[in-house]
PDB file of N, CA and C in Angstrom:
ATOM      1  N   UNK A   1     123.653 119.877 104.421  1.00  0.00           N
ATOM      2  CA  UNK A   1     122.809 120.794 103.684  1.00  0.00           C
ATOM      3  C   UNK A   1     121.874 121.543 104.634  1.00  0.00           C
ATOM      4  N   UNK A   2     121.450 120.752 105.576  1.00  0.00           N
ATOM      5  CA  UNK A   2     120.650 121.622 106.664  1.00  0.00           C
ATOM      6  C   UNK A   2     121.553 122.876 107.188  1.00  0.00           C
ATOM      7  N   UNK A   3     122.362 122.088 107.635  1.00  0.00           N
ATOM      8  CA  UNK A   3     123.565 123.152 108.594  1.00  0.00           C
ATOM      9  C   UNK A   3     123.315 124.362 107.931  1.00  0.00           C
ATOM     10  N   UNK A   4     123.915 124.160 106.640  1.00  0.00           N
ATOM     11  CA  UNK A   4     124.268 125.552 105.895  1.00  0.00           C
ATOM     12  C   UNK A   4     123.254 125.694 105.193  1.00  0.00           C
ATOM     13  N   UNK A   5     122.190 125.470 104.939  1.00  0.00           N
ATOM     14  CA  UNK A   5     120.839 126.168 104.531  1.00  0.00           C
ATOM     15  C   UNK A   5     120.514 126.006 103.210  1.00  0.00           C
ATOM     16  N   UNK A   6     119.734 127.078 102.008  1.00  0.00           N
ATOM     17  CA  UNK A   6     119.773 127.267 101.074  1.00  0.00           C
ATOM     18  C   UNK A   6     120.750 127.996  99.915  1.00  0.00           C
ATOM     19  N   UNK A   7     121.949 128.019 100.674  1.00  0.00           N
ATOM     20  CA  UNK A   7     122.663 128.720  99.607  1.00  0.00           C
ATOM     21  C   UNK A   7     123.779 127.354  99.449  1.00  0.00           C
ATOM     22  N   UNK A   8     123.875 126.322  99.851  1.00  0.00           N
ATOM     23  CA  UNK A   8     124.277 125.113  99.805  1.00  0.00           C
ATOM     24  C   UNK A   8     123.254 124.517  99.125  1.00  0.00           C
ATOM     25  N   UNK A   9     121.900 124.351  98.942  1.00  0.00           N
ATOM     26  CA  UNK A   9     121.301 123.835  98.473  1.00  0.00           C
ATOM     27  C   UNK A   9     121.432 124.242  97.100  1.00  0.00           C
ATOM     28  N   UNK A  10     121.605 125.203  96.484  1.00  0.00           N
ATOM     29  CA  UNK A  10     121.806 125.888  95.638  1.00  0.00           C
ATOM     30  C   UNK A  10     123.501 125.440  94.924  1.00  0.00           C
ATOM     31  N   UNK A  11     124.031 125.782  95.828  1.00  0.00           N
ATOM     32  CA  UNK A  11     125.445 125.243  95.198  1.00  0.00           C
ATOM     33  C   UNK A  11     125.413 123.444  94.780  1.00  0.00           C
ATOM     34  N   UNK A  12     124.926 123.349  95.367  1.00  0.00           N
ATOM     35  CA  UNK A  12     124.659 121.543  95.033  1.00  0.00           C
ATOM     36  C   UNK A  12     123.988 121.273  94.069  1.00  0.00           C
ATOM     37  N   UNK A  13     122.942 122.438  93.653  1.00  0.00           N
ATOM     38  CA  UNK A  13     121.988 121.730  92.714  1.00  0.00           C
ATOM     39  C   UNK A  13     122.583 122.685  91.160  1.00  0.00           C
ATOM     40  N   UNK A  14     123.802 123.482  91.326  1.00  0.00           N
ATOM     41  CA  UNK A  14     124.688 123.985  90.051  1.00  0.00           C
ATOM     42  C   UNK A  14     125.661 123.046  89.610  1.00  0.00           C
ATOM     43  N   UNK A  15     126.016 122.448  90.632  1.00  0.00           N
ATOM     44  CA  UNK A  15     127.119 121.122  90.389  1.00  0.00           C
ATOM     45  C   UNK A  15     126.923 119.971  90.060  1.00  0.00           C
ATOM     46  N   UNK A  16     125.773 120.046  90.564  1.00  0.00           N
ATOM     47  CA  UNK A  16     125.156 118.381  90.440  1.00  0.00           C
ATOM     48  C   UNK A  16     124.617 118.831  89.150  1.00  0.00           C
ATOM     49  N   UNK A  17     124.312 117.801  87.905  1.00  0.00           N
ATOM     50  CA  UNK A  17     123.203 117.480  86.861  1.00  0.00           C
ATOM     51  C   UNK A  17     122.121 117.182  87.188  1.00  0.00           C
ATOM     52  N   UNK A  18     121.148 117.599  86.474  1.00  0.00           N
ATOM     53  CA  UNK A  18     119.881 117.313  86.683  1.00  0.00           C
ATOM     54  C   UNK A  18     119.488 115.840  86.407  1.00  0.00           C
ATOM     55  N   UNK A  19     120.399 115.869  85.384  1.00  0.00           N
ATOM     56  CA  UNK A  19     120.049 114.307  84.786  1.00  0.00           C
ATOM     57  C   UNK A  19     121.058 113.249  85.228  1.00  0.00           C
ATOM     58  N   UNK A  20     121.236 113.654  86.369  1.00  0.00           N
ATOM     59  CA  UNK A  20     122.801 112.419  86.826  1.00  0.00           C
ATOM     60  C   UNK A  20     121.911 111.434  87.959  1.00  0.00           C
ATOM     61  N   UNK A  21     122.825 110.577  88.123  1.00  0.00           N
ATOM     62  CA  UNK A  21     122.468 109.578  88.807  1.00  0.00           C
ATOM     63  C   UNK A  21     122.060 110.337  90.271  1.00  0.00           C
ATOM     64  N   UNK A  22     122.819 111.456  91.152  1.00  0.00           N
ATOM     65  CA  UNK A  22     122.721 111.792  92.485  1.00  0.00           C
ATOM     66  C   UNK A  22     121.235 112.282  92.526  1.00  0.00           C
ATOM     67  N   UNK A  23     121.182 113.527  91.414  1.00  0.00           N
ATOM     68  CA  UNK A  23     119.827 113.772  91.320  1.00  0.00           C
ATOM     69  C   UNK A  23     118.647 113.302  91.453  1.00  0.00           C
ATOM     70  N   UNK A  24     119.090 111.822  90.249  1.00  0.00           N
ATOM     71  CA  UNK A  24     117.646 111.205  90.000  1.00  0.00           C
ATOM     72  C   UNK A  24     117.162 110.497  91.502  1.00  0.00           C
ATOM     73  N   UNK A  25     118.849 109.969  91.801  1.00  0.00           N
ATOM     74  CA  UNK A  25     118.142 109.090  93.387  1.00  0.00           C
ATOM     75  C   UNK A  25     117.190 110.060  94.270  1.00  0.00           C
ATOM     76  N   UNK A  26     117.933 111.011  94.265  1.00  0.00           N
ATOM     77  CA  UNK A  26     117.384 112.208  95.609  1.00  0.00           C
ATOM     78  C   UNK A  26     116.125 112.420  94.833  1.00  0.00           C
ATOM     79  N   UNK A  27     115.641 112.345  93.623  1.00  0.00           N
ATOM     80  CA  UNK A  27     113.965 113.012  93.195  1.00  0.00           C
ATOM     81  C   UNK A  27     113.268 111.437  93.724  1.00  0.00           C
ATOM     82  N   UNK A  28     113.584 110.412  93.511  1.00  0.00           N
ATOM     83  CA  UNK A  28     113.139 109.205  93.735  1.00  0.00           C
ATOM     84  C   UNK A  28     112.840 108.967  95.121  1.00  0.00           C
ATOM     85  N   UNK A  29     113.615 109.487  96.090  1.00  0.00           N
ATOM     86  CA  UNK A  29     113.375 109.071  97.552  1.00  0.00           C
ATOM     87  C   UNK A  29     112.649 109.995  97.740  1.00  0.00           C
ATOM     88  N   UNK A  30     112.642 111.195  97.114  1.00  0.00           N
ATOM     89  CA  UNK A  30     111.524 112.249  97.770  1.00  0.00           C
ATOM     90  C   UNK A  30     110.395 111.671  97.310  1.00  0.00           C
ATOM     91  N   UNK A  31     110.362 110.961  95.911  1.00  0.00           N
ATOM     92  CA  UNK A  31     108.616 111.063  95.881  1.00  0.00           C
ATOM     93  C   UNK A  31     107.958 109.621  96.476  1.00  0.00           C
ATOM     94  N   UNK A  32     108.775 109.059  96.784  1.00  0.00           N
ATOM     95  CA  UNK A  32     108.690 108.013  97.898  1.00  0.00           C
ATOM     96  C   UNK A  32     108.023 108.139  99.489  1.00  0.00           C
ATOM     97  N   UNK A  33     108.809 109.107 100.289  1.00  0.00           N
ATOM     98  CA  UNK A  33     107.935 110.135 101.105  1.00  0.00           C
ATOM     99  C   UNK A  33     106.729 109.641 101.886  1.00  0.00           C
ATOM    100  N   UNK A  34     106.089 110.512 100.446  1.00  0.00           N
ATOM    101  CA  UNK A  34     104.649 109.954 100.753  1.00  0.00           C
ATOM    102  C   UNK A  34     104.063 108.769 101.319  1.00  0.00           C
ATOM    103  N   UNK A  35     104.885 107.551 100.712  1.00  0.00           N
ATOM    104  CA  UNK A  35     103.705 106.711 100.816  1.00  0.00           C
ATOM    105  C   UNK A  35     104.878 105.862 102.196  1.00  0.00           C
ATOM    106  N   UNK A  36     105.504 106.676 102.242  1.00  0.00           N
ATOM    107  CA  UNK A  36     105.738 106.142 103.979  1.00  0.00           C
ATOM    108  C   UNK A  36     105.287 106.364 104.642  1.00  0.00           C
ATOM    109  N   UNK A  37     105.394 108.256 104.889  1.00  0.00           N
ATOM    110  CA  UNK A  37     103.930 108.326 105.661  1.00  0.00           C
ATOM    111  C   UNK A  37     102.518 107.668 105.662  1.00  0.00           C
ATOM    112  N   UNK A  38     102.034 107.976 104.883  1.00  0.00           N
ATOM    113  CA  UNK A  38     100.754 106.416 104.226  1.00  0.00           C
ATOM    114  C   UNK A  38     101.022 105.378 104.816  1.00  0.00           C
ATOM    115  N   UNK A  39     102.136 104.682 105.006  1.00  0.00           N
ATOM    116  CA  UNK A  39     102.450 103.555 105.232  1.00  0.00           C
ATOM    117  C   UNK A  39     102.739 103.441 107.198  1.00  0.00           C
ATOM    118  N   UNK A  40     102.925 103.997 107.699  1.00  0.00           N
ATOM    119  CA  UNK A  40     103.096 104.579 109.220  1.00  0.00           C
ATOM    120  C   UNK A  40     101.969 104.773 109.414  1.00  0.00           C
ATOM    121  N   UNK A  41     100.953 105.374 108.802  1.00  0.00           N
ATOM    122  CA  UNK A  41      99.660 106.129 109.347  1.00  0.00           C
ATOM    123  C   UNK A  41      99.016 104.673 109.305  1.00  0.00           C
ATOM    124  N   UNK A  42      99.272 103.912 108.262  1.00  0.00           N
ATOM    125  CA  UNK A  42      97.957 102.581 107.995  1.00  0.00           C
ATOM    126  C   UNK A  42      98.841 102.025 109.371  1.00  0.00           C
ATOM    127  N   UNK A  43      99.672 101.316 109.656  1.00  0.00           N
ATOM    128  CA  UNK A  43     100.557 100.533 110.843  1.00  0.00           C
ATOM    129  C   UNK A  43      99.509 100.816 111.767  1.00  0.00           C
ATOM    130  N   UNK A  44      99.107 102.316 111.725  1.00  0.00           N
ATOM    131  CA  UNK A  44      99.130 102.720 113.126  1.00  0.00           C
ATOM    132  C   UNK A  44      97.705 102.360 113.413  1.00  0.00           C
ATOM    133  N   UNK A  45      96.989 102.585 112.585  1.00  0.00           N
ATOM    134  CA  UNK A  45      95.620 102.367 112.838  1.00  0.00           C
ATOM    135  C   UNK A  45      94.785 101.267 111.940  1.00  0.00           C
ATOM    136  N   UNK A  46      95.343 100.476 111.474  1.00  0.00           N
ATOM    137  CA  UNK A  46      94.380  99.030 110.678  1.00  0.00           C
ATOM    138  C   UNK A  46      95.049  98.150 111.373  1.00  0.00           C
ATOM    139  N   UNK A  47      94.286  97.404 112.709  1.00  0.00           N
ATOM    140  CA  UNK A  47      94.310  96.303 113.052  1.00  0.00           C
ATOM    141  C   UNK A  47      93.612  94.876 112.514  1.00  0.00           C
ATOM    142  N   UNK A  48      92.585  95.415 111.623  1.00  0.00           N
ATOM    143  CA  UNK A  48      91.809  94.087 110.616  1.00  0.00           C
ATOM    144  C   UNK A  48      91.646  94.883 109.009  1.00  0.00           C
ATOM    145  N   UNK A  49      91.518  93.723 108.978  1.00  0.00           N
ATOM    146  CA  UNK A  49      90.782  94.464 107.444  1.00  0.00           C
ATOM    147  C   UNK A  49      89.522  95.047 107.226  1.00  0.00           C
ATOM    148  N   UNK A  50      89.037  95.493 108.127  1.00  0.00           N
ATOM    149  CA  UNK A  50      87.700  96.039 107.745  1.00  0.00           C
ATOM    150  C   UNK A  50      88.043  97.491 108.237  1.00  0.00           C
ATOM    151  N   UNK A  51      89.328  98.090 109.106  1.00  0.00           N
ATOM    152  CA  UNK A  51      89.896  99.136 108.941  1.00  0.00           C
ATOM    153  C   UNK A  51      90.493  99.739 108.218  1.00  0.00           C
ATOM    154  N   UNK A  52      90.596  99.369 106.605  1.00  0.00           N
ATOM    155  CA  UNK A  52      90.676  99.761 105.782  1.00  0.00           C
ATOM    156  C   UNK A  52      89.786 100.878 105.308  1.00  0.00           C
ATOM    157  N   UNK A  53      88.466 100.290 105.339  1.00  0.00           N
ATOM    158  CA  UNK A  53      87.316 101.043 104.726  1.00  0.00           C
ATOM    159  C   UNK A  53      87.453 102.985 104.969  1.00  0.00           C
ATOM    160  N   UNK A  54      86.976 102.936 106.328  1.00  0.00           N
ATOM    161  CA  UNK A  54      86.880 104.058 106.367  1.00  0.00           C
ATOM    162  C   UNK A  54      88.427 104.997 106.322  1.00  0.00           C
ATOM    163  N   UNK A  55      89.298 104.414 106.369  1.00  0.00           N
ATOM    164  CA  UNK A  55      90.636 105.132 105.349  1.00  0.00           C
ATOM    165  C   UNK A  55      90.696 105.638 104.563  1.00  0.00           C
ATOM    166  N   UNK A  56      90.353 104.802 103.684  1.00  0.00           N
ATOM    167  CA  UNK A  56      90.446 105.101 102.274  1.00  0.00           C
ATOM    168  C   UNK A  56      89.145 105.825 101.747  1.00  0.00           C
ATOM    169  N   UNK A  57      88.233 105.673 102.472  1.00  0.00           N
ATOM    170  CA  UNK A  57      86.827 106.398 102.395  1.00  0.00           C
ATOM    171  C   UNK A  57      87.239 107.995 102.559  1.00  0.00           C
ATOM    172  N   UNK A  58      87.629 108.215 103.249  1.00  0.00           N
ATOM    173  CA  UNK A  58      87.961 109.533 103.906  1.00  0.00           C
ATOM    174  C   UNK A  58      89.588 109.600 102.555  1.00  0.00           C
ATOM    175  N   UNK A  59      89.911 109.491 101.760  1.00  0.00           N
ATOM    176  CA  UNK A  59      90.718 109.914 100.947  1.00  0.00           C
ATOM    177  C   UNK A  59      90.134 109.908 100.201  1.00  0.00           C
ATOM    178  N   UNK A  60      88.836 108.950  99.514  1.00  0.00           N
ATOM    179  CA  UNK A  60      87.862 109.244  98.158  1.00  0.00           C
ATOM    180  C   UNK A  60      87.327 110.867  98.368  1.00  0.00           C
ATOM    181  N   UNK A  61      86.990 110.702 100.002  1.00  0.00           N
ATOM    182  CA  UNK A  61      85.512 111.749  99.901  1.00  0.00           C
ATOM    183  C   UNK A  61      87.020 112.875  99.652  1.00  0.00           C
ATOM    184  N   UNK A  62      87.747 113.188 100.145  1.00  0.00           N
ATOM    185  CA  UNK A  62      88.140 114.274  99.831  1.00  0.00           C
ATOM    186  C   UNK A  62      88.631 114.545  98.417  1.00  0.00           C
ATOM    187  N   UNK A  63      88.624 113.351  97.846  1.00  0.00           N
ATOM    188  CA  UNK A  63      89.603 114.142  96.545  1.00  0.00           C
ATOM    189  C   UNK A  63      88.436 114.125  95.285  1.00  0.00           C
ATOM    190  N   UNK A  64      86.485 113.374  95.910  1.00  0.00           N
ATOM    191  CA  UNK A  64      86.406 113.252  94.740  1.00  0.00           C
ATOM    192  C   UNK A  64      85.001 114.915  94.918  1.00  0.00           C
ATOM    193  N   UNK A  65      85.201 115.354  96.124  1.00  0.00           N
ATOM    194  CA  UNK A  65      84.966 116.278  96.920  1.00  0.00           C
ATOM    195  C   UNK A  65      85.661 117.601  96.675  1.00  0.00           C
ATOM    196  N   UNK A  66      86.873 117.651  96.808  1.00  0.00           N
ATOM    197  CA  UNK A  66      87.729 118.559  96.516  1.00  0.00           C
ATOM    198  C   UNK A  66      87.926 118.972  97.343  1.00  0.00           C
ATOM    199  N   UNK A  67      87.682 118.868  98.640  1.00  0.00           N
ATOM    200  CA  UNK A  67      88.223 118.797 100.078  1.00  0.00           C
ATOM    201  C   UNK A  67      89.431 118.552 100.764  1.00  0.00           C
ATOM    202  N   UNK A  68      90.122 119.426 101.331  1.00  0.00           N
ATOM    203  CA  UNK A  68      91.186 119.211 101.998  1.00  0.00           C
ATOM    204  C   UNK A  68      91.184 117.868 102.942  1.00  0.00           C
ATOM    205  N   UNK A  69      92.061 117.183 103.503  1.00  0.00           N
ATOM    206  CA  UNK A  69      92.145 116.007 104.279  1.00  0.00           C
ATOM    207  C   UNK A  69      91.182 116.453 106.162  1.00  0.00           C
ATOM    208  N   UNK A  70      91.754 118.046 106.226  1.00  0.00           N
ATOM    209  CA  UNK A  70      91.417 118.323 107.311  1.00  0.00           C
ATOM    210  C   UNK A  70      89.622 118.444 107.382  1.00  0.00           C
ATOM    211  N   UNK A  71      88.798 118.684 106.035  1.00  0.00           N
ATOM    212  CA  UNK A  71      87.630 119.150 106.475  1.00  0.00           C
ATOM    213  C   UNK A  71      86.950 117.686 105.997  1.00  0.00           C
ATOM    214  N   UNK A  72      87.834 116.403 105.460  1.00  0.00           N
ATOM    215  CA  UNK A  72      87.396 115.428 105.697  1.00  0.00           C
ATOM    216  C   UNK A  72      87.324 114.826 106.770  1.00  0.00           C
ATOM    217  N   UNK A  73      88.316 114.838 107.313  1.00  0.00           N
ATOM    218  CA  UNK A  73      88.166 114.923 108.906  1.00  0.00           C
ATOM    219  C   UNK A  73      87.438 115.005 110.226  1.00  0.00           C
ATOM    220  N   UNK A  74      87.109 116.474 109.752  1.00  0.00           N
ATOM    221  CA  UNK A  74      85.911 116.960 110.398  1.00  0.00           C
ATOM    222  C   UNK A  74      84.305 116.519 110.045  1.00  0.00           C
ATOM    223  N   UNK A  75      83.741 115.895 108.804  1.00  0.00           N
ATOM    224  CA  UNK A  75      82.757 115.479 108.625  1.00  0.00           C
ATOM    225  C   UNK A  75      82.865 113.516 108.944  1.00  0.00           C
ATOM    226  N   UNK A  76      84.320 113.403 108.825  1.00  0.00           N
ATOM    227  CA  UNK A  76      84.533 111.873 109.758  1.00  0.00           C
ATOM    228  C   UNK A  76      83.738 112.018 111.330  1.00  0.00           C
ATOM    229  N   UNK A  77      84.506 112.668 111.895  1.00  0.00           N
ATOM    230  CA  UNK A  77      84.154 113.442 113.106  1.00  0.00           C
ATOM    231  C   UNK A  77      82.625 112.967 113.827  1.00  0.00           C
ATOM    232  N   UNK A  78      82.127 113.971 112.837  1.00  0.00           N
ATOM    233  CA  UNK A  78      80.516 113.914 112.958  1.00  0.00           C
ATOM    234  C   UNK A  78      79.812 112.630 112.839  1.00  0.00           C
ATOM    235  N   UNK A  79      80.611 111.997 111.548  1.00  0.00           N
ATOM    236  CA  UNK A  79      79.516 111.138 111.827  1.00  0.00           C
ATOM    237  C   UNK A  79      79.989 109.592 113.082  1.00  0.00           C
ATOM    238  N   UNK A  80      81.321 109.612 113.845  1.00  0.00           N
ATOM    239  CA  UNK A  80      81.338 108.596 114.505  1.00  0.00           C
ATOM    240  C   UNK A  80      80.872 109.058 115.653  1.00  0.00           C
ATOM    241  N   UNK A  81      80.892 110.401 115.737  1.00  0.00           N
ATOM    242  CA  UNK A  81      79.940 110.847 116.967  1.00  0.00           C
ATOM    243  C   UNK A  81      78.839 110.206 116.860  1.00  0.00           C
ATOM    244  N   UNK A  82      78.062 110.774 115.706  1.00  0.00           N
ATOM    245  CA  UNK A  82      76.566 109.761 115.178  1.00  0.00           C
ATOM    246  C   UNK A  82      76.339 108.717 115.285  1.00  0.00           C
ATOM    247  N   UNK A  83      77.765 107.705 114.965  1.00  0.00           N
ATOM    248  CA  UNK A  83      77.628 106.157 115.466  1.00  0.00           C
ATOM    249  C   UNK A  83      77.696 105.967 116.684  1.00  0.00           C
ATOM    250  N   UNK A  84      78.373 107.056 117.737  1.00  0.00           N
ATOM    251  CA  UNK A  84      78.617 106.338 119.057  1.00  0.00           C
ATOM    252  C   UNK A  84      77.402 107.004 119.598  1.00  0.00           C
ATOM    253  N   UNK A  85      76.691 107.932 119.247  1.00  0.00           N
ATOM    254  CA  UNK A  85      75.298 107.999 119.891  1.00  0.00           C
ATOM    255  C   UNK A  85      74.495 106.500 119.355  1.00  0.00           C
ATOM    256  N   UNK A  86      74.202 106.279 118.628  1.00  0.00           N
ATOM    257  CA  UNK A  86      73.365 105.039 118.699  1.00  0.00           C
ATOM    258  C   UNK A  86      73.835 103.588 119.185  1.00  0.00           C
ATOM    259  N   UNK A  87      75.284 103.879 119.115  1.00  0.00           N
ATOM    260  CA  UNK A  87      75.955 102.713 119.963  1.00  0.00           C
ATOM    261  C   UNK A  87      75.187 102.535 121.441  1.00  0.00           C
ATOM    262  N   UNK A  88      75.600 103.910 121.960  1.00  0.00           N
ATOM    263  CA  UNK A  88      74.973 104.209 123.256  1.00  0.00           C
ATOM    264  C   UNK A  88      73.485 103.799 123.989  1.00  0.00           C
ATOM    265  N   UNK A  89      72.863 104.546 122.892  1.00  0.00           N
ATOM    266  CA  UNK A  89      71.030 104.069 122.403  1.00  0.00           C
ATOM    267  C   UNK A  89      71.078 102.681 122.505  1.00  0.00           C
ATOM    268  N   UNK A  90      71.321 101.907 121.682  1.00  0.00           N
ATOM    269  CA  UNK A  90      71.471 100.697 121.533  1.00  0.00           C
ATOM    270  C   UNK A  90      71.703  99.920 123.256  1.00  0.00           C
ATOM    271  N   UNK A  91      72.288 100.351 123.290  1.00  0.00           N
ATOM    272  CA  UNK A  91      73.270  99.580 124.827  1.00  0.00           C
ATOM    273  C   UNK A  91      71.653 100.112 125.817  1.00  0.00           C
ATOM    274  N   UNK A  92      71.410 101.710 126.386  1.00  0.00           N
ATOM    275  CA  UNK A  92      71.098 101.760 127.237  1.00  0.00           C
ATOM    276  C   UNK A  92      69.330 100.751 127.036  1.00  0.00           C
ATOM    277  N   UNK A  93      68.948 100.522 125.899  1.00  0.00           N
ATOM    278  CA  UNK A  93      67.567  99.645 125.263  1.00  0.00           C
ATOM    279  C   UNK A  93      68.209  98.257 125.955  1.00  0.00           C
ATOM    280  N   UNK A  94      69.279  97.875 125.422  1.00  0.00           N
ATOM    281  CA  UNK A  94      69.087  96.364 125.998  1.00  0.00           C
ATOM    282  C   UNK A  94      69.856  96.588 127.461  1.00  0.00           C
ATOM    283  N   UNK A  95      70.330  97.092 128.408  1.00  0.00           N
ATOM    284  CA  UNK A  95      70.524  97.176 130.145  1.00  0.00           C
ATOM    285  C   UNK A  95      69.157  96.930 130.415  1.00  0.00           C
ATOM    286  N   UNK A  96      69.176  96.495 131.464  1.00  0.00           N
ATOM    287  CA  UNK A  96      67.668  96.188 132.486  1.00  0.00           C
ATOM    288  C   UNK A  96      67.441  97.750 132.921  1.00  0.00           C
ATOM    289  N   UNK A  97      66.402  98.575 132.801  1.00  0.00           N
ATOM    290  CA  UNK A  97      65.907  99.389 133.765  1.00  0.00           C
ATOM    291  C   UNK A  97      66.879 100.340 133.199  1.00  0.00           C
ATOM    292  N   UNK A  98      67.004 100.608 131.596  1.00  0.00           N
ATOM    293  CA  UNK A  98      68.056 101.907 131.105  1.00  0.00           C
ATOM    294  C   UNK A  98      68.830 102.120 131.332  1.00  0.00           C
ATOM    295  N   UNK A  99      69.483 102.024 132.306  1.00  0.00           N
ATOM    296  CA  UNK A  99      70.811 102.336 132.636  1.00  0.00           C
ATOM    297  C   UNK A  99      72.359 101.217 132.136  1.00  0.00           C
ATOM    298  N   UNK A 100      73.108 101.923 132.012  1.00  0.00           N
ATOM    299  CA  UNK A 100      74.297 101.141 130.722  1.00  0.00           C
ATOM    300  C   UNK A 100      75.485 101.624 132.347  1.00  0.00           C
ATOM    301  N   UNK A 101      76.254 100.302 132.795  1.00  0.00           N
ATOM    302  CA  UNK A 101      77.155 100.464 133.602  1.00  0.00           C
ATOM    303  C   UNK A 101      78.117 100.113 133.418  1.00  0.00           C
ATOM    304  N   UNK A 102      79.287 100.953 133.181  1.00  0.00           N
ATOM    305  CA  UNK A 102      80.527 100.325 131.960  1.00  0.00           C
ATOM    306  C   UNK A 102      81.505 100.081 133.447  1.00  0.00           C
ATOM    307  N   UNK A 103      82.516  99.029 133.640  1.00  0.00           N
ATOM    308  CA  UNK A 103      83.751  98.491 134.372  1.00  0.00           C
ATOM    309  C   UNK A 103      84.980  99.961 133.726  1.00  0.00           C
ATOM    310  N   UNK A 104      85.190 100.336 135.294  1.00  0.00           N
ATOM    311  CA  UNK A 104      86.003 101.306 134.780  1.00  0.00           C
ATOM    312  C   UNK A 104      87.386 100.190 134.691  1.00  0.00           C
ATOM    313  N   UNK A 105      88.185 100.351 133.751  1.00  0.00           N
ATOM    314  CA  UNK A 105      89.723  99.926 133.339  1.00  0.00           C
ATOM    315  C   UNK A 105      90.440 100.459 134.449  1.00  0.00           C
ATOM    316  N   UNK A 106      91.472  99.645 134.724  1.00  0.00           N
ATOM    317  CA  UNK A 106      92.513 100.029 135.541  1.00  0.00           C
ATOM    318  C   UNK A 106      94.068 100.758 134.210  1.00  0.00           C
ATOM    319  N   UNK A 107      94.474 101.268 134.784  1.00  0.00           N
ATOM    320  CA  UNK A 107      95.522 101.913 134.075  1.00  0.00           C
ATOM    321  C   UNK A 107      96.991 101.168 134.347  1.00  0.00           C
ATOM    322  N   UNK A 108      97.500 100.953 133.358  1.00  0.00           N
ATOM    323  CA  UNK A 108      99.256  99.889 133.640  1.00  0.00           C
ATOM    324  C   UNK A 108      99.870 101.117 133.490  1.00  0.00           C
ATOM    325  N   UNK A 109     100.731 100.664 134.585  1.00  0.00           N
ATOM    326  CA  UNK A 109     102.232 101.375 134.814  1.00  0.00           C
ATOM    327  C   UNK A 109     103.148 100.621 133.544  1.00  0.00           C
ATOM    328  N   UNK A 110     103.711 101.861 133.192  1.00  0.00           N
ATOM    329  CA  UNK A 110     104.587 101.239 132.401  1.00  0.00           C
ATOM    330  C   UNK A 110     105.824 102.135 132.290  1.00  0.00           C
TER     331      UNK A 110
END
């Protein structure tokens, strides 16, 4: 169907029933989709459960917002900037004499 485009897509969807079994599978895996992606995106980034929160936080604020995902995003953004400034604050208060001296990481070959 790729190969040959939309005029195959078209011929397929005159032949096929709407209400037949090929159909219904193919509407079923599409609306499935979604929550794979969903499901790949959480893999990728919830290593505990308390990485949940701001996930799903950032899908409330947008939908109860009316906000696209992207300009939730962007006010995510802001505020972990906000947290990693006081992270920072925090750190350079307890170093002796202000200054915060982080171990640079070595990098693996891989």
């Amino acid at each position: 169907m790729v190969k040959m485009g939309a005029p195959m897509v078209e011929l397929i969807k005159n032949y096929l029933p709407m209400d037949g079994l090929a159909m219904k599978t193919l509407f079923t895996v599409g609306a499935l989709l979604p929550c794979v992606g969903i499901a790949i995106l959480l893999k990728q980034i919830v290593a505990k459960a308390l990485d949940f929160i701001p996930f799903f936080f950032g899908f409330t604020l947008a939908a109860s917002l009316g906000i696209n995902l992207v300009s939730a995003t962007i006010i995510a953004a802001m505020f972990a900037y906000i947290n990693y400034r006081i992270k920072m604050l925090s750190l350079a208060k307890s170093a002796p004499g202000g200054v915060v001296e982080f171990e640079e990481e070595e990098e693996e070959d891989i």
